[in-house]
Protein backbone atom coordinates (compact mmCIF):
# COMPACT_ATOMS: atom_id res chain seq x y z
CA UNK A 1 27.15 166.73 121.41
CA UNK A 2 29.54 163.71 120.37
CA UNK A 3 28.08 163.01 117.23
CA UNK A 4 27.85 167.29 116.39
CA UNK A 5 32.22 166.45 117.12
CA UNK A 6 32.54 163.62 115.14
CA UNK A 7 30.43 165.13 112.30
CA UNK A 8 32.83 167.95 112.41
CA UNK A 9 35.76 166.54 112.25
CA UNK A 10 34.56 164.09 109.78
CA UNK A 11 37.83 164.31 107.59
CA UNK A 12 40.22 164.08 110.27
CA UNK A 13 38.72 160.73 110.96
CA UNK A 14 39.09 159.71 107.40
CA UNK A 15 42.12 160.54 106.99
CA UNK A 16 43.64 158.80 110.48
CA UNK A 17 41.67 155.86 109.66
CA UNK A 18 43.08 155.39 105.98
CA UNK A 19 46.53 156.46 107.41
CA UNK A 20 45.88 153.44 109.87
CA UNK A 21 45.00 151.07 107.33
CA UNK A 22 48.01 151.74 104.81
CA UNK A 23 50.74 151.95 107.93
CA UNK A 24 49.06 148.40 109.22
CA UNK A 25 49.22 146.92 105.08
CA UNK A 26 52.45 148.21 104.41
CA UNK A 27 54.06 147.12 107.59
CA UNK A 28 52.29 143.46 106.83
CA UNK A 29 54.40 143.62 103.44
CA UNK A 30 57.43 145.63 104.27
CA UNK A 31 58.61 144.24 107.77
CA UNK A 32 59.17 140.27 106.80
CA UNK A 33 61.17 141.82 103.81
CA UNK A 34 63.20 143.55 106.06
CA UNK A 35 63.78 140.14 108.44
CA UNK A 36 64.81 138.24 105.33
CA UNK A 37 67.16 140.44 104.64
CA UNK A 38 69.07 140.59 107.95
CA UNK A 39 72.42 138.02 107.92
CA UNK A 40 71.76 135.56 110.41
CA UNK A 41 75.01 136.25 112.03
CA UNK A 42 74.37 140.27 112.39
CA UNK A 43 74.29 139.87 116.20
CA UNK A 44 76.99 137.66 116.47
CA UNK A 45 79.75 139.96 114.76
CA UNK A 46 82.21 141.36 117.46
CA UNK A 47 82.51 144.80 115.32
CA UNK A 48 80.06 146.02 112.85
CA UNK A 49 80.32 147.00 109.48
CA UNK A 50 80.74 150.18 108.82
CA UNK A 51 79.26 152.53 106.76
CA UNK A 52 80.17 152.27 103.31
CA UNK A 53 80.03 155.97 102.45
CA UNK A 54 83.73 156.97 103.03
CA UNK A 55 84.46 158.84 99.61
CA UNK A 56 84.69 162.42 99.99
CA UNK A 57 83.34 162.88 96.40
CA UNK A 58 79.81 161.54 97.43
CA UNK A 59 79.95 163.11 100.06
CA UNK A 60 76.39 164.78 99.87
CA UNK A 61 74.87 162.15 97.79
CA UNK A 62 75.59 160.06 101.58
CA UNK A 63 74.90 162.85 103.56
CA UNK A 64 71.27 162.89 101.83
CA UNK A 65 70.83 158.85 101.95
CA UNK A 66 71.49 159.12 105.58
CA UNK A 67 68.45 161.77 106.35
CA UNK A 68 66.49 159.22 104.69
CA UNK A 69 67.52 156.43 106.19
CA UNK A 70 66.87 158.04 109.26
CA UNK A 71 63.76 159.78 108.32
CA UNK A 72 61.98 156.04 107.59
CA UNK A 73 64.02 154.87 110.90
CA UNK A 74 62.10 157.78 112.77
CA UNK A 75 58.98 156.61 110.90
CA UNK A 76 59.19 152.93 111.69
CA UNK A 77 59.89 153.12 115.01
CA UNK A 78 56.67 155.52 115.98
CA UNK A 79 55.13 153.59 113.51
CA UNK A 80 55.93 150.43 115.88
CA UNK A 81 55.11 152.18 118.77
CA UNK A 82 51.68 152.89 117.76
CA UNK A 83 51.15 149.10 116.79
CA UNK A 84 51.56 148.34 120.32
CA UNK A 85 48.36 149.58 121.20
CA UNK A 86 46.59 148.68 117.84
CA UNK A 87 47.13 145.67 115.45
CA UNK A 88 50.78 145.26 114.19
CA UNK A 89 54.00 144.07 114.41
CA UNK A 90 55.01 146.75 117.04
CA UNK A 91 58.79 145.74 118.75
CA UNK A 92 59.57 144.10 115.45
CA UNK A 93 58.69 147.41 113.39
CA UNK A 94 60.66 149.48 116.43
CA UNK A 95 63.60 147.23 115.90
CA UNK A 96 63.30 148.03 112.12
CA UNK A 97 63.32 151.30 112.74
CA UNK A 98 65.99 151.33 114.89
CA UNK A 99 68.24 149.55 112.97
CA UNK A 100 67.80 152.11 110.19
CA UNK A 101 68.45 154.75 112.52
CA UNK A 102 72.07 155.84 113.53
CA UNK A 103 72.99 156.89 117.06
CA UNK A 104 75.27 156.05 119.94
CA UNK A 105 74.45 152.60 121.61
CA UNK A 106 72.38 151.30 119.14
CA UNK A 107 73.91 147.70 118.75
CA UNK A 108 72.91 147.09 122.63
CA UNK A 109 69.39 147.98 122.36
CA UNK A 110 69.13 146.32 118.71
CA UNK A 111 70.40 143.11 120.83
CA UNK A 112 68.01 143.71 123.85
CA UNK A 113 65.18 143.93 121.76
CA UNK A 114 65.76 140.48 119.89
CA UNK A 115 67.12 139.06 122.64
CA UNK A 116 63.26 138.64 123.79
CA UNK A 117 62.00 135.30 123.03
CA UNK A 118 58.75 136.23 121.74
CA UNK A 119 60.43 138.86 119.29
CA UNK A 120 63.22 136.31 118.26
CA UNK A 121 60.59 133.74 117.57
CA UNK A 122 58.38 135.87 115.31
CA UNK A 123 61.50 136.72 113.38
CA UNK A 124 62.88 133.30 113.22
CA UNK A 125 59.59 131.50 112.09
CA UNK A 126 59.49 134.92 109.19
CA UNK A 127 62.71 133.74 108.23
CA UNK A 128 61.93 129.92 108.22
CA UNK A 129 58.87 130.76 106.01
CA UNK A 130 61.23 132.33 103.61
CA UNK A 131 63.81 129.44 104.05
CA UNK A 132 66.65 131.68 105.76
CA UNK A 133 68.61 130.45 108.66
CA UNK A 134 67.31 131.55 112.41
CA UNK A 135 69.25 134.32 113.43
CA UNK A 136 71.76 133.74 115.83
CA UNK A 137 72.03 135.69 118.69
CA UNK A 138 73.90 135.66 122.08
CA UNK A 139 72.25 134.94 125.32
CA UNK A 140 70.41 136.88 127.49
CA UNK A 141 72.64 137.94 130.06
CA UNK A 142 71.06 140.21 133.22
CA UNK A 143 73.35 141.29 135.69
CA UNK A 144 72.14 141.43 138.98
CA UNK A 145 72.81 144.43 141.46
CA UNK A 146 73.70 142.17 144.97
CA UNK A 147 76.09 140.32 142.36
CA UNK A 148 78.43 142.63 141.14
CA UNK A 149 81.05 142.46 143.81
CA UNK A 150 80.86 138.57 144.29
């Protein structure tokens, strides 16, 4: 009965398996690229840059680089979220993702994720192995609930 399913869908299998395979490679070759190329003071700044597409003459030539950039955001982060259950680089290919994605809040949960010291550490010793500074980030700060009124 199993094997009369699995002969069946035969080609679904191949085709999740080589999906697999080329999302686990490409992450492996994609992701540190990514971490190099993050300034080391990117969590430190007070106000972000913003986005450099303020012309009204390129106005769709933006408008269709931000669908794409958001499109391989999308794809990175469920791409991450799957490599939390199979081999990967999962949070580190969510925070990828998210930080190619554009959306209310975003800084704050960019920071939250890093802020984690296994995360920060996998990034750091990336960026030591490609002899870029550690990236700097603020500290962890939680805010308890009996606290607030103190």
């Amino acid at each position: 009965m199993i094997l009369e399913w699995v002969h069946i869908h035969e080609i679904a299998f191949w085709w999740i398996g080589t999906l697999s395979v080329a999302t686990f490679v490409g992450t492996l070759i994609i992701i540190p690229i990514l971490i190099v190329c993050i300034p080391a003071d990117y969590f430190m700044r007070e106000k972000q840059i913003a986005d450099p597409c303020y012309k009204k003459q390129y106005a769709a030539i933006c408008f269709i680089g931000l669908v794409f950039k958001n499109l391989f955001g999308i794809i990175f982060v469920l791409a991450g979220v799957v490599m939390l259950f199979l081999p990967g680089q999962g949070f580190i290919t969510i925070l990828i993702g998210i930080m190619m994605l554009n959306f209310p809040g975003k800084f704050a949960l960019q920071l939250r994720i890093v802020q984690q010291p296994t995360v920060l550490r996998a990034i750091n010793w990336t960026r030591a192995k490609a002899d870029r500074p550690a990236l700097e980030v603020t500290k962890l700060s939680l805010i308890e609930g009996g606290d607030k009124g103190k």
